[in-house]
N, C-alpha and C. Protein backbone atom coordinates (compact mmCIF):
# COMPACT_ATOMS: atom_id res chain seq x y z
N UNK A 1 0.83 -1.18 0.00
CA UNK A 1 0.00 0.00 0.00
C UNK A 1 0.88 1.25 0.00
N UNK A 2 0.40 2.15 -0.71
CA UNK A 2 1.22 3.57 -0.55
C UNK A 2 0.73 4.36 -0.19
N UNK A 3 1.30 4.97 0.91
CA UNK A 3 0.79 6.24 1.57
C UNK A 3 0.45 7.44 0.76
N UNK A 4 -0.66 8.06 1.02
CA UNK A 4 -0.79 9.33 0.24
C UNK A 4 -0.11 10.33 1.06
N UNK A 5 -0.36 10.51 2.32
CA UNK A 5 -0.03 11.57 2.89
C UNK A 5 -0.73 12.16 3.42
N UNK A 6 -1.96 12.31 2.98
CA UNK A 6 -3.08 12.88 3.59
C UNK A 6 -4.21 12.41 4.60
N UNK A 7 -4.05 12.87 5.93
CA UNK A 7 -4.39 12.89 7.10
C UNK A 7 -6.38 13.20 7.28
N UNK A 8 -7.17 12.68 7.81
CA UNK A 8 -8.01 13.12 8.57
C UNK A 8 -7.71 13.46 10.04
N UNK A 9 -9.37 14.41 10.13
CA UNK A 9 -9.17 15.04 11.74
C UNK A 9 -9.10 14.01 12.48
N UNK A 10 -8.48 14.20 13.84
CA UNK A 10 -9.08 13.70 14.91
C UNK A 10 -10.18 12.91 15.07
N UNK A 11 -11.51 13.96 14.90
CA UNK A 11 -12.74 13.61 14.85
C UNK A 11 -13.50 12.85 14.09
N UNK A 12 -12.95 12.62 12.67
CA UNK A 12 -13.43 11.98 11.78
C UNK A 12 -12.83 10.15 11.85
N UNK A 13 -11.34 10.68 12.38
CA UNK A 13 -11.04 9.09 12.79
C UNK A 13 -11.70 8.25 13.34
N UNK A 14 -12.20 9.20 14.86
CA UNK A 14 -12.85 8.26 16.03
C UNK A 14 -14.15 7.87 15.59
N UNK A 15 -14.86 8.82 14.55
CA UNK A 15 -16.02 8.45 13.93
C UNK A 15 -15.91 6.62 13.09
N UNK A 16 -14.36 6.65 12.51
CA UNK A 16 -14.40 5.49 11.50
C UNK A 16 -14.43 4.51 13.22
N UNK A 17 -13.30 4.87 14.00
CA UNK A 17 -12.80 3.89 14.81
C UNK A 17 -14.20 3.44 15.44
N UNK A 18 -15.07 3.82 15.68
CA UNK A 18 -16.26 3.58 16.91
C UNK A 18 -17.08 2.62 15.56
N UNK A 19 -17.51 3.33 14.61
CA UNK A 19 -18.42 2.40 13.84
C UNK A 19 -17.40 0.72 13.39
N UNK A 20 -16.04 0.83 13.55
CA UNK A 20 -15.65 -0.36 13.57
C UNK A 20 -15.67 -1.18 14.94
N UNK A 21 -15.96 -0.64 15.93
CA UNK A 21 -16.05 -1.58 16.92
C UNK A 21 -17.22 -1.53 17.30
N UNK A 22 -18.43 -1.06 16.69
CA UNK A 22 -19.83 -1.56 16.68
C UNK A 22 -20.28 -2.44 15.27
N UNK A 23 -19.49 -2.38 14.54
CA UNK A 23 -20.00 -3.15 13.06
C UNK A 23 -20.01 -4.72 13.93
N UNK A 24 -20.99 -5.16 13.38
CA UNK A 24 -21.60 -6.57 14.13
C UNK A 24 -22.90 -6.37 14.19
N UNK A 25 -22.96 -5.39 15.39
CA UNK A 25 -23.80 -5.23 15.95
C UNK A 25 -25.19 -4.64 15.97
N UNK A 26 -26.36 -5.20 15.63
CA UNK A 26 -27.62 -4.32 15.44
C UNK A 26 -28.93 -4.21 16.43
N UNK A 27 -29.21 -2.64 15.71
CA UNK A 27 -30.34 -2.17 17.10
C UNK A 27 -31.65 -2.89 16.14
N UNK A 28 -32.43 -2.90 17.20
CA UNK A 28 -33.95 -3.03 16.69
C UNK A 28 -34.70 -3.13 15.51
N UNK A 29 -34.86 -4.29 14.87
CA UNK A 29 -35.41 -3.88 13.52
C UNK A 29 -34.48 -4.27 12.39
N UNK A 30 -33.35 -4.67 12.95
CA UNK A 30 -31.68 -5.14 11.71
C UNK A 30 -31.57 -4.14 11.28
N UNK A 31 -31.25 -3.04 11.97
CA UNK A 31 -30.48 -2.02 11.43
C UNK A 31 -29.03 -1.96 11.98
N UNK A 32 -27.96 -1.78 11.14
CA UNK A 32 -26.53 -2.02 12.08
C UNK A 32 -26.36 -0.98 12.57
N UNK A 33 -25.59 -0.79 13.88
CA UNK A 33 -25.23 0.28 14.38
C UNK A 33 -23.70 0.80 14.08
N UNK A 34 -22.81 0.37 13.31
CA UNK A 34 -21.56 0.84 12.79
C UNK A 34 -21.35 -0.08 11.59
N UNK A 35 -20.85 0.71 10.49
CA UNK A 35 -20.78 0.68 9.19
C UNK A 35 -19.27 1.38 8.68
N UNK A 36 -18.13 0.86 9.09
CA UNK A 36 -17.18 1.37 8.88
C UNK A 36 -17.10 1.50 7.28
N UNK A 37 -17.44 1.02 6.58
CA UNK A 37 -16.56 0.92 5.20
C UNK A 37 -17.52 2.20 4.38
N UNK A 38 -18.37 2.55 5.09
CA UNK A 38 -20.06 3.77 4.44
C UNK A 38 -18.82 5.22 5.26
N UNK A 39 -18.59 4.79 6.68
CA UNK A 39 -17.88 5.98 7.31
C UNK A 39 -16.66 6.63 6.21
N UNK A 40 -15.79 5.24 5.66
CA UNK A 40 -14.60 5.80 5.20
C UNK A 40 -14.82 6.19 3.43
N UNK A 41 -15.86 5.64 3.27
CA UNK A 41 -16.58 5.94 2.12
C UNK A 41 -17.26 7.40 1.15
N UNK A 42 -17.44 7.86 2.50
CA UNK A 42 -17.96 9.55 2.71
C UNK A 42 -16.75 10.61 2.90
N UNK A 43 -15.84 9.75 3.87
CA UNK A 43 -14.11 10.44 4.16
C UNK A 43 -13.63 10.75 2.57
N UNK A 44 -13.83 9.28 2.14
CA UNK A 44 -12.87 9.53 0.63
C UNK A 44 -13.51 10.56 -0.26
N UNK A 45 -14.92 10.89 -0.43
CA UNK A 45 -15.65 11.08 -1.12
C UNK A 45 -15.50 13.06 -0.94
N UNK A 46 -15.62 13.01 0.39
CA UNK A 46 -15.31 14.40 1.20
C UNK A 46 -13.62 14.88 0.81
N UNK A 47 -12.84 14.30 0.66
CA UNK A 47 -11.66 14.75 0.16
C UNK A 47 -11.12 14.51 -1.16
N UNK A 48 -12.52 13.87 -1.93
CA UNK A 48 -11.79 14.24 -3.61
C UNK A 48 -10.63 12.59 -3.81
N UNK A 49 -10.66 11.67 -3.49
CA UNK A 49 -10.05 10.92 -3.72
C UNK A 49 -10.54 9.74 -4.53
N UNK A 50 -9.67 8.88 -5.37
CA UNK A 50 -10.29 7.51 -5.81
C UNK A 50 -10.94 6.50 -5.21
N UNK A 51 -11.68 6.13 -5.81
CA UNK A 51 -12.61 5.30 -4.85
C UNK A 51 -12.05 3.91 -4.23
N UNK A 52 -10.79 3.40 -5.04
CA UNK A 52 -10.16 2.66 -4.33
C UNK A 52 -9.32 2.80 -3.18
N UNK A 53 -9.48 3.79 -2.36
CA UNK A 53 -8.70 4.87 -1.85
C UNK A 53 -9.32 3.93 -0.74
N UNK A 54 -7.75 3.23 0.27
CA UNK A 54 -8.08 2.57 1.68
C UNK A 54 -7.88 3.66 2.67
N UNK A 55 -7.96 3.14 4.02
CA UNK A 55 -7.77 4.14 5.29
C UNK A 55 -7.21 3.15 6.30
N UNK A 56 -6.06 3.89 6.94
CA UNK A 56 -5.10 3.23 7.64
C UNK A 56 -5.83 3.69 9.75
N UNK A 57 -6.90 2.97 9.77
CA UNK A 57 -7.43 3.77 10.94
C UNK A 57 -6.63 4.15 12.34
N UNK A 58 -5.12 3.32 12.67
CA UNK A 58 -4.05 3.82 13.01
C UNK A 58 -3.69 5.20 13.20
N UNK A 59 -3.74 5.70 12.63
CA UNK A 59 -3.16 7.14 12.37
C UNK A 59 -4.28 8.06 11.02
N UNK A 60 -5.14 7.70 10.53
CA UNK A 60 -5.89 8.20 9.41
C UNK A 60 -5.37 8.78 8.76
N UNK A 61 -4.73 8.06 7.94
CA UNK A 61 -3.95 8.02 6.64
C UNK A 61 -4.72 7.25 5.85
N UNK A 62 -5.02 8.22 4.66
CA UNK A 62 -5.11 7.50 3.34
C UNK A 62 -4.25 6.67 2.74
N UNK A 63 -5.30 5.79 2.09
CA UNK A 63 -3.69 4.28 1.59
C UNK A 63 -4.18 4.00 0.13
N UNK A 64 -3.44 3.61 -0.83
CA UNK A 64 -3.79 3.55 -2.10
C UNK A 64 -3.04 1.96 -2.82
N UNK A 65 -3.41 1.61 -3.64
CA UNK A 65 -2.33 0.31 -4.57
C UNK A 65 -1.18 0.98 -4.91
C-alpha cells in the first residue's frame, strides 16, 4: 500500500474507529449500528479521492495500490 499523505481530523477518525467496533452489531429492527466501510466511504468522497482509496485507521492516513 502507498501512503498518500493525507491525514483526517481527529474527529473523523474516532467516527471510522467507533463504527468499527460496533459493526456486528444491530439495534432493533436489523439495522446495524456501525458501518465502517459507508464511514470511510464519505471520508474519501469528502476529500476528492479515488474510490479505491483505503484508510489506515491507526493514524488516518489515506492508503492507495
Amino acid at each position: 500500500m502507498k501512503r498518500l499523505g493525507i491525514f483526517v481530523t481527529e474527529d473523523e477518525r474516532s467516527i471510522v474507529e467507533t463504527a468499527q467496533k460496533c459493526s456486528g452489531m444491530f439495534l432493533s429492527g436489523g439495522m446495524p449500528m456501525g458501518d465502517p466501510q459507508t464511514e470511510v466511504a464519505q471520508l474519501v468522497k469528502k476529500y476528492e479521492l479515488p474510490e479505491d482509496t483505503g484508510f489506515d485507521l491507526s493514524n488516518g492516513e489515506f492508503c492507495t495500490r
